[in-house]
Protein backbone atom coordinates (compact mmCIF):
# COMPACT_ATOMS: atom_id res chain seq x y z
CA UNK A 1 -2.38 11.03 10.67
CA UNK A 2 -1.67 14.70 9.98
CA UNK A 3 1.42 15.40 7.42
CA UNK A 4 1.73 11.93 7.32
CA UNK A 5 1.82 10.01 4.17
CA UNK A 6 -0.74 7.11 4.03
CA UNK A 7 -0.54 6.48 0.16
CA UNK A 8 2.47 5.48 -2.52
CA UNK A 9 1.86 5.39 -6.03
CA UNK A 10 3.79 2.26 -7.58
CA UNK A 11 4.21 2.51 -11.48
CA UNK A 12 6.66 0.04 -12.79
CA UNK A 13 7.69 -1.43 -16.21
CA UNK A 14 9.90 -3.99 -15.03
CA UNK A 15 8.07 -6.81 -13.56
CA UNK A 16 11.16 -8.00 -11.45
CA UNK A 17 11.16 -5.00 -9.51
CA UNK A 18 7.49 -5.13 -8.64
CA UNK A 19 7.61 -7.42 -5.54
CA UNK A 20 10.35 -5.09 -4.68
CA UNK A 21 8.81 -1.62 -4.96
CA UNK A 22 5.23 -2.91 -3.09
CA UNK A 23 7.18 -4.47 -0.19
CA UNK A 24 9.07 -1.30 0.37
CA UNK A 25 5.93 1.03 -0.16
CA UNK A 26 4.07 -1.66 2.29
CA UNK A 27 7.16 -1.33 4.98
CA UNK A 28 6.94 2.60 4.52
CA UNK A 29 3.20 2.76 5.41
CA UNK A 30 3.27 -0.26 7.99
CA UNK A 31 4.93 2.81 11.03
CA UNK A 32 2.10 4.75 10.11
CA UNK A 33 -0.54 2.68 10.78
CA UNK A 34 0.67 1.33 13.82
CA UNK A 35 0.76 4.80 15.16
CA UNK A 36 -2.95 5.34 14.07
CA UNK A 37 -4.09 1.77 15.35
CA UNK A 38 -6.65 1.34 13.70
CA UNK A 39 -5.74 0.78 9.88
CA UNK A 40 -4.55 -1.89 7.50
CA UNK A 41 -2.93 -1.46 4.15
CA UNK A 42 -4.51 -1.95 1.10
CA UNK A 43 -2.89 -2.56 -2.28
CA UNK A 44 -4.89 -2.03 -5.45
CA UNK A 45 -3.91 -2.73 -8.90
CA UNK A 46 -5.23 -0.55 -11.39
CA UNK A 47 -3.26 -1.60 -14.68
CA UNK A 48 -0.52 -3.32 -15.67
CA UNK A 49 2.49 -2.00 -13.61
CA UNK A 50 0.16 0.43 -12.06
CA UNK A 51 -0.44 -0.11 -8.32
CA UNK A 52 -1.17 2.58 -5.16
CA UNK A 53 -0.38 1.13 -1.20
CA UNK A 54 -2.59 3.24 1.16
CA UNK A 55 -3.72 3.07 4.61
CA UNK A 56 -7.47 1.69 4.67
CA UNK A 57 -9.99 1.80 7.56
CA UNK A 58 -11.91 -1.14 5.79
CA UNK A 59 -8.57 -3.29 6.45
CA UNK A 60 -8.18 -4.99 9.90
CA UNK A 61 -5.29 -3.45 11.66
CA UNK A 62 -2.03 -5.16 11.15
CA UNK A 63 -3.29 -7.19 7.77
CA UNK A 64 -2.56 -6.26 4.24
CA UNK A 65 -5.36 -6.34 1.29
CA UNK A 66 -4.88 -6.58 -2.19
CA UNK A 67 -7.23 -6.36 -5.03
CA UNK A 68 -7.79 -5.58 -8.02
CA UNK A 69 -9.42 -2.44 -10.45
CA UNK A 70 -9.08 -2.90 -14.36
């Protein structure tokens, strides 16, 4: 995964652009990983409006994650 990105940072106040902004940050990572092959994504909350998508090697390939970090 050299030069590659394998993590967005998602900050938004407006909650009806959230679904939005994760689904393209999700569809920007999903190429990656299926070059790698052996990744999932993982989406983490941190706050409110505060979110990162980034590849994971404790996700499944081809299956997303979320959870949560307050």
């Amino acid at each position: 995964m050299q030069n590659q990105i394998t993590e967005y940072k998602v900050v938004v106040s407006d909650p009806d652009l959230l679904d939005d902004l994760l689904t393209e940050a999700e569809a920007l990572l999903r190429p990656v990983a299926m070059v790698e092959g052996r990744v999932g994504i993982l989406v983490t909350r941190h706050a409110l409006g505060r979110y990162t998508v980034a590849l994971d090697e404790a996700v499944p390939f081809g299956e997303t994650y979320e959870r949560t970090i307050l």
